[in-house]
Protein backbone atom coordinates (compact mmCIF):
# COMPACT_ATOMS: atom_id res chain seq x y z
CA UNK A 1 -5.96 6.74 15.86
CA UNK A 2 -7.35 6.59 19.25
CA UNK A 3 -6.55 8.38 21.97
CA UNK A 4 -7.06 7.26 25.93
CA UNK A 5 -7.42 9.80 28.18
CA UNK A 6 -7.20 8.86 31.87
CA UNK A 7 -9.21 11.32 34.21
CA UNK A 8 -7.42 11.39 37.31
CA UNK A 9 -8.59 15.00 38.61
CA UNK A 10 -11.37 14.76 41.30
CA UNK A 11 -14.68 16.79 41.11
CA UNK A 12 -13.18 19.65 42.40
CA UNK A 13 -10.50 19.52 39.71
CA UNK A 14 -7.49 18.40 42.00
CA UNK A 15 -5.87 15.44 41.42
CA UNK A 16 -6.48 13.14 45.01
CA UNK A 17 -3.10 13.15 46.74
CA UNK A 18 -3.43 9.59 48.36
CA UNK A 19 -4.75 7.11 45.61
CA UNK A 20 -5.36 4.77 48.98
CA UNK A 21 -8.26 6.87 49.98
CA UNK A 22 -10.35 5.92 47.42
CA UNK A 23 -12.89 3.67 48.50
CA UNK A 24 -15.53 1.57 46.51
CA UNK A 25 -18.31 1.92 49.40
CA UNK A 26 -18.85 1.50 52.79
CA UNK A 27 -16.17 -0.62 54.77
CA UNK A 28 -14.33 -1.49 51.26
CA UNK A 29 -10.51 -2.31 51.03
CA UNK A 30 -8.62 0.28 49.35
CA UNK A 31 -7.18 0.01 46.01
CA UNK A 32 -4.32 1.59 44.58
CA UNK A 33 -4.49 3.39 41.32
CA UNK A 34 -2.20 2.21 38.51
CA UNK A 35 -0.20 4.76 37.77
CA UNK A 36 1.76 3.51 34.98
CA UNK A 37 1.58 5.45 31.73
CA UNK A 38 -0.04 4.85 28.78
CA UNK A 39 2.02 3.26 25.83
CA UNK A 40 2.55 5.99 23.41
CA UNK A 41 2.96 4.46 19.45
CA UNK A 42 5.84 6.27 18.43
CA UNK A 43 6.29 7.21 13.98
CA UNK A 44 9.22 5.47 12.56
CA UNK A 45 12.61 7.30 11.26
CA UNK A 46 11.65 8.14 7.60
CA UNK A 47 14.09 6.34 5.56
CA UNK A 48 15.85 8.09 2.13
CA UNK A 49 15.43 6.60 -1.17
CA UNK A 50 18.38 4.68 -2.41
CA UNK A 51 17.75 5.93 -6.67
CA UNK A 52 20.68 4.97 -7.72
CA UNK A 53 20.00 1.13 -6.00
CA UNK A 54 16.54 0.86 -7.81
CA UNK A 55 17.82 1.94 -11.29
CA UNK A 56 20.62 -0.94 -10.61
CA UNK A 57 17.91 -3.47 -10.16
CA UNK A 58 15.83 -1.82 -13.31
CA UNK A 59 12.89 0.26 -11.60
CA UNK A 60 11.62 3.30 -12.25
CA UNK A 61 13.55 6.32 -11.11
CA UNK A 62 12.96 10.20 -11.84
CA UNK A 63 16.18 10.23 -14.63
CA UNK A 64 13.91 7.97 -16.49
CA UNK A 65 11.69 10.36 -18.19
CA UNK A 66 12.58 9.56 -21.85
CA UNK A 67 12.62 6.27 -21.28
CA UNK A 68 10.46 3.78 -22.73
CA UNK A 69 9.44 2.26 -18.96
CA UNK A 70 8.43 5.92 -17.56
CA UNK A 71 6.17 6.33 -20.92
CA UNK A 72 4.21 3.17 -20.65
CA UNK A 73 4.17 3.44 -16.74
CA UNK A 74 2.45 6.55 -17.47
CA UNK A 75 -0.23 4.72 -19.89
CA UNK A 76 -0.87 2.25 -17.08
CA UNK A 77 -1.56 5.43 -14.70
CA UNK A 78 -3.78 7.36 -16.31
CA UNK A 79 -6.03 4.46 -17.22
CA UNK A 80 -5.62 3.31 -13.50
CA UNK A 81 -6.45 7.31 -12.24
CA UNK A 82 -9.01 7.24 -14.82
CA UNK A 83 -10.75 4.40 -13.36
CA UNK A 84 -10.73 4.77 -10.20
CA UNK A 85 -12.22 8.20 -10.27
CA UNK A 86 -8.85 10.60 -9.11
CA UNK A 87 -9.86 14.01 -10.06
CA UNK A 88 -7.20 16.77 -10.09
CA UNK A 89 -6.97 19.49 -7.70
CA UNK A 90 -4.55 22.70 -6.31
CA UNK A 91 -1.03 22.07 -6.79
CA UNK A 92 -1.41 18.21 -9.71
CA UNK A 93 -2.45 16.74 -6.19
CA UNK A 94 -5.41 14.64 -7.16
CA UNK A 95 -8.69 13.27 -4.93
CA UNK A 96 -10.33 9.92 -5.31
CA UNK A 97 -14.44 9.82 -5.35
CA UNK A 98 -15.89 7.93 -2.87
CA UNK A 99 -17.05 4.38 -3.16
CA UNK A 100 -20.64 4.88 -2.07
CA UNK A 101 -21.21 1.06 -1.56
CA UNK A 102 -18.42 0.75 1.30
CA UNK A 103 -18.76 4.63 2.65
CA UNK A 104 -15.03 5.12 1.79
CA UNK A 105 -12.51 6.66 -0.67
CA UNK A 106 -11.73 5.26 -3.75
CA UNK A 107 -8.01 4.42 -3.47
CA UNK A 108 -7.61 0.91 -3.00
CA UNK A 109 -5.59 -0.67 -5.56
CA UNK A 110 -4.18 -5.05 -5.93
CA UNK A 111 -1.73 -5.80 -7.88
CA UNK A 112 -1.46 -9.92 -8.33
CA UNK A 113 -0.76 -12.48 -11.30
CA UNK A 114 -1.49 -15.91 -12.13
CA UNK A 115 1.76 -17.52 -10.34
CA UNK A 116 5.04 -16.25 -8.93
CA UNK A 117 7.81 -14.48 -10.72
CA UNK A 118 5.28 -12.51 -13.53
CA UNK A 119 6.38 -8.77 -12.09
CA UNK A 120 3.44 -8.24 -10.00
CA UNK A 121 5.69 -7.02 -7.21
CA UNK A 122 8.27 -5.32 -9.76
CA UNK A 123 4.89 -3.77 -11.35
CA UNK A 124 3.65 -2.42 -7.88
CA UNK A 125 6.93 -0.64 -7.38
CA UNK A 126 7.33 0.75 -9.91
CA UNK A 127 3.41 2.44 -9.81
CA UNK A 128 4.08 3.62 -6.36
CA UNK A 129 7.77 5.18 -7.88
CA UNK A 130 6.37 6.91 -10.57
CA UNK A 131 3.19 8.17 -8.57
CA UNK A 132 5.02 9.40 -5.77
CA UNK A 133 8.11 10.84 -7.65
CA UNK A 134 6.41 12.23 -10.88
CA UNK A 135 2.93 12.90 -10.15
CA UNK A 136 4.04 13.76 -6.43
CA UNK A 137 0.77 11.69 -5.67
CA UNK A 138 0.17 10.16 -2.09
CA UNK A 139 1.06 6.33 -2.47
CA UNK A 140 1.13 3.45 0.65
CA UNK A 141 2.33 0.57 -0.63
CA UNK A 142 1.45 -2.78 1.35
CA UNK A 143 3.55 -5.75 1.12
CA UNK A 144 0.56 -8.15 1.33
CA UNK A 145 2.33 -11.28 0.10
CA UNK A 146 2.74 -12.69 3.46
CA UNK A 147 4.35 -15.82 2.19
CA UNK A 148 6.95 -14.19 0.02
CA UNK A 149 7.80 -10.64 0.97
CA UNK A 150 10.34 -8.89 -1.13
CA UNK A 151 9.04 -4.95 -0.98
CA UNK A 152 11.45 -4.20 1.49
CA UNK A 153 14.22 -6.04 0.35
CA UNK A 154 14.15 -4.09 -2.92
CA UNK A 155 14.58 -0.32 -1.22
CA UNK A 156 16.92 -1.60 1.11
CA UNK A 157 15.18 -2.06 4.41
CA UNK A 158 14.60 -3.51 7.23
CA UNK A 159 10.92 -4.42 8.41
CA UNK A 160 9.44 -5.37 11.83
CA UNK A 161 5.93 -5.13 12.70
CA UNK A 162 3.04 -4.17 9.91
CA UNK A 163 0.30 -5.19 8.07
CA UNK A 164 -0.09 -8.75 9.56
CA UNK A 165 0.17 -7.88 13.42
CA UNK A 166 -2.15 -4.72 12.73
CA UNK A 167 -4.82 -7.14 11.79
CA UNK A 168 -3.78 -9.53 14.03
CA UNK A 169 -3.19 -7.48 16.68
CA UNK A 170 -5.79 -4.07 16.76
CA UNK A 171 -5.89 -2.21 19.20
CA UNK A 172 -2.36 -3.07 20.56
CA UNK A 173 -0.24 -2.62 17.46
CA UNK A 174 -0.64 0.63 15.44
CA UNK A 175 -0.28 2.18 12.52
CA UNK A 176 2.11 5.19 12.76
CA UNK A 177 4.62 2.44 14.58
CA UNK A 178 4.65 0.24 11.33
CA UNK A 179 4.43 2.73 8.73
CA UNK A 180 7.65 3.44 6.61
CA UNK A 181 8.07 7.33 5.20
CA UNK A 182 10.22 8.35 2.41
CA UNK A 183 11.87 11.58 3.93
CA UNK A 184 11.55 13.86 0.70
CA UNK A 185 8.27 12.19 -1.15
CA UNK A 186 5.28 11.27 -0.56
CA UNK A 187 5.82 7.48 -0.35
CA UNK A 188 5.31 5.26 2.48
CA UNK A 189 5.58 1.73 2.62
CA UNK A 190 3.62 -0.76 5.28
CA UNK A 191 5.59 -4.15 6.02
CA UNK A 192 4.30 -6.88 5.84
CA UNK A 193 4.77 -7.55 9.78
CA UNK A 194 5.60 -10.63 11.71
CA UNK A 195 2.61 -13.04 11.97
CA UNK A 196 3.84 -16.37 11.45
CA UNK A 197 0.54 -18.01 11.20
CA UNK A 198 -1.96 -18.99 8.57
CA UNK A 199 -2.29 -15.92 5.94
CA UNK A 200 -5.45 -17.03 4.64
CA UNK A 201 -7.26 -17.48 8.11
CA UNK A 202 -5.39 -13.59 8.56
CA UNK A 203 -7.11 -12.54 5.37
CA UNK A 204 -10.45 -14.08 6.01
CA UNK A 205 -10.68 -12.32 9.36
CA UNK A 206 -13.45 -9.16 9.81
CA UNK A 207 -10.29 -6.95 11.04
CA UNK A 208 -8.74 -7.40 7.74
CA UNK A 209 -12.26 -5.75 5.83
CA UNK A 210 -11.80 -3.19 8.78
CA UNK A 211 -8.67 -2.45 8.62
CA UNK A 212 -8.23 -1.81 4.97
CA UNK A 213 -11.43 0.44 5.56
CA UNK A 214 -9.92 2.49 7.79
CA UNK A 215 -6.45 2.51 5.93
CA UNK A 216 -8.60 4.28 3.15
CA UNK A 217 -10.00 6.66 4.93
CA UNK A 218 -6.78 7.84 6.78
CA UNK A 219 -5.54 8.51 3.47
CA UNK A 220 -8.12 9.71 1.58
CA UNK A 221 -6.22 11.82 -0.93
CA UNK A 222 -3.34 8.51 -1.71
CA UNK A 223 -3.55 5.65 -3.25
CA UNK A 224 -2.84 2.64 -1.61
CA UNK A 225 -1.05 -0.17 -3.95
CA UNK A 226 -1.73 -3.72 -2.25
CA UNK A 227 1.06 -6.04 -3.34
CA UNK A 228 -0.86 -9.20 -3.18
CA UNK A 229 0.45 -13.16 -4.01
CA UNK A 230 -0.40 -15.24 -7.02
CA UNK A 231 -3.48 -16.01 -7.26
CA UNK A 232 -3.08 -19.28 -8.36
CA UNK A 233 -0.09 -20.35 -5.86
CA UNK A 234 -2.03 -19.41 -2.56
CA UNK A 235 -5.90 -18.36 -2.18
CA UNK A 236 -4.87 -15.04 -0.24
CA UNK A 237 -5.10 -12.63 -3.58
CA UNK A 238 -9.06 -14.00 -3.66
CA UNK A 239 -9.45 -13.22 -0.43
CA UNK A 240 -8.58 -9.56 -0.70
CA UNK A 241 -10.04 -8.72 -3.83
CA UNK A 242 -13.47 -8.14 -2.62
CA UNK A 243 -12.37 -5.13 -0.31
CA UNK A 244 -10.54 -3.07 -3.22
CA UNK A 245 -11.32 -0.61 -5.80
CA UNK A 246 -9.72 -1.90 -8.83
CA UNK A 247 -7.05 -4.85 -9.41
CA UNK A 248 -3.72 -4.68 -11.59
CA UNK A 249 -3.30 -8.39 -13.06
CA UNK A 250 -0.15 -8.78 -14.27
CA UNK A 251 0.65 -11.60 -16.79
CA UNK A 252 3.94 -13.00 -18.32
CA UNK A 253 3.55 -12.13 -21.69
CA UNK A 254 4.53 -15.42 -24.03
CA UNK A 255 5.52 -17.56 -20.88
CA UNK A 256 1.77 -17.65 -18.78
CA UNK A 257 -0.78 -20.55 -20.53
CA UNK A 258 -3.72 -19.34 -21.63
CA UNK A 259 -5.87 -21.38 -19.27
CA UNK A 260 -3.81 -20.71 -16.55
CA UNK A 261 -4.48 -17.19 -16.89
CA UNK A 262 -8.50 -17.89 -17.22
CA UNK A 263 -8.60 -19.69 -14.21
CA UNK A 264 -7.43 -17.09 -12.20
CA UNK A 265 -9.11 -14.10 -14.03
CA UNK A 266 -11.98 -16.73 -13.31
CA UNK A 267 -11.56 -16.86 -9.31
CA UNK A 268 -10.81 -13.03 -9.37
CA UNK A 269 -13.98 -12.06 -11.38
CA UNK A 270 -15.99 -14.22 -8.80
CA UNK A 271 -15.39 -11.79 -6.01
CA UNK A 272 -14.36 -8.42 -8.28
CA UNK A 273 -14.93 -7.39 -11.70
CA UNK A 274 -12.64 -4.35 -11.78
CA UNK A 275 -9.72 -5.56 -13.08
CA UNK A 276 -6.73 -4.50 -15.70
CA UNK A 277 -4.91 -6.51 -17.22
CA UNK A 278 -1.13 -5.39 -17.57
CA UNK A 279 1.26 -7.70 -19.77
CA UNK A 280 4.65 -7.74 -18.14
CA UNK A 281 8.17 -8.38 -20.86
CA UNK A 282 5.66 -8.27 -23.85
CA UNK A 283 8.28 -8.09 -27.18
CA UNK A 284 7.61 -6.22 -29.97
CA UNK A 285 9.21 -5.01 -32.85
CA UNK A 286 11.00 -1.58 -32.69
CA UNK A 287 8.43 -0.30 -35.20
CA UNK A 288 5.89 -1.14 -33.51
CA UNK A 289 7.19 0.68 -30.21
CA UNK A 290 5.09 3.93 -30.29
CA UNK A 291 7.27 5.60 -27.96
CA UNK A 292 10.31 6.04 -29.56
CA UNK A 293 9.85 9.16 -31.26
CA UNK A 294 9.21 10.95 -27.52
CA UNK A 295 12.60 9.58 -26.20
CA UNK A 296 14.33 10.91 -29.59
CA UNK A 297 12.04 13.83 -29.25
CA UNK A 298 13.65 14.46 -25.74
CA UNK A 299 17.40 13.81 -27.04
CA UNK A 300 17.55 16.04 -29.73
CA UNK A 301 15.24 18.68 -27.37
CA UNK A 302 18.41 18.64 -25.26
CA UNK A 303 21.19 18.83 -28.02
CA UNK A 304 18.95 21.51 -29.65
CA UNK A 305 19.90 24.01 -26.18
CA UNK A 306 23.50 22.93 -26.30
């Protein structure tokens, strides 16, 4: 972030006790200074985690370590860690490599599908839960689906300006004024903001390549989870997926057609070939579940201290 300093001291270093003496040359009218003050962007309250609110509506929370959900969210995050280069340092905090090409860290993550309702957004979530809360790794998470924002709505809270008016808006909107903290983890959540105009012309903009350059390098050591729409239902996914590191496709397993799904791994691959798939309410038989012996593993672990 920038900051303005206004010299108002004179040569001498004394601060001219008449602004109306100041004259632009000979026989010149004076002009007052403005003396207003500067705008200062003040952070937002940090907000608490409701747990017991996201367990109701079935995301990850801490109590879920036996669970089924935490083990294969832990699959999906090492392979997503893995890719994307996060090595571990002091204290299981990790650092990303930089991406040589754009002269930034490596910590830019999208998370899309093929059309609405696959669990892209319930899939972001609950990456930037189990990050933050059980890897106590840095994670912004960006409600980038403009047309159909539900990030906030699922912790509980209430947005105003963000991602939209920074882009729209740089220079006069900033960051520390949008951003959303979690008080006890190292969460933090950027609205989607208030634009009301076309989020494809927003997306196609230079500021939005700037911006999410800078984003990454203000938090070099988090990773920032981009919760993008469908990529079939509006073209703004495409338009993002050149400036990231890696993209999370999520697909409806059993429900998505096949050709659906090819046509927009198609227009993704087009623009960025780093992408995972992740297949969302896949059902399998209970044999072929290989996590089950680690939840019973943790049960009887418990009743074996009783």
């Amino acid at each position: 972030m920038k900051l303005v300093e206004l010299a108002l001291n004179g040569p001498g270093g004394e601060k001219p006790s008449d602004s109306s003496n100041i004259l632009l040359g000979p026989g010149a009218v004076p002009v007052p200074m403005d003396t207003a003050p500067l705008r200062v962007a003040e952070p937002l309250e940090p907000f608490d985690i409701d747990l017991e609110g996201l367990a109701r509506q079935g995301f990850f929370t801490p109590s879920d370590r036996p669970e089924r959900l935490s083990l294969e969210l832990r699959a999906i995050k090492r392979r997503l860690l893995r890719r994307l280069k996060f090595r571990k340092i002091a204290s299981r905090r990790r650092e990303p490599v930089m991406n040589e090409q754009m002269q930034r860290p490596s910590n830019l993550v999208l998370t899309t599908s093929t059309r609405p309702a696959e669990g892209k957004t319930f899939t972001s979530i609950n990456l930037a839960l189990s990050l933050a809360l059980e890897d106590n790794i840095g994670v912004v998470l960006v409600d980038a689906d403009l047309p159909r924002p539900k990030v906030l709505s699922h912790f509980g809270l209430k947005g105003g300006r963000g991602l939209s008016d920074l882009i729209d808006q740089p220079g006069d909107v900033h960051l520390r004024e949008c951003l959303l903290r979690e008080r006890n983890s190292p969460l933090a959540i950027l609205p989607q903001g208030q634009f009301d105009g076309s989020a494809i012309d927003l997306f196609s903009r230079e500021e939005t390549s700037l911006f999410l350059h800078d984003l990454s390098n203000r938090f070099p050591d988090r990773l920032i989870i981009i919760d993008a729409p469908p990529v079939l239902a509006t073209p703004e996914a495409v338009a993002l997926a050149p400036h990231v590191d890696e993209i999370v496709f999520v697909v409806e397993a059993n429900e998505t057609p096949e050709p659906a799904v090819a046509t927009a791994l198609d227009e993704l691959l087009d623009v960025n070939e780093r992408i995972s798939v992740v297949l969302n309410r896949c059902l399998v038989t209970e044999n072929a579940i290989h996590y089950g012996s680690y939840k019973e593993y943790y049960y009887r672990h418990g009743r074996d201290k009783e």
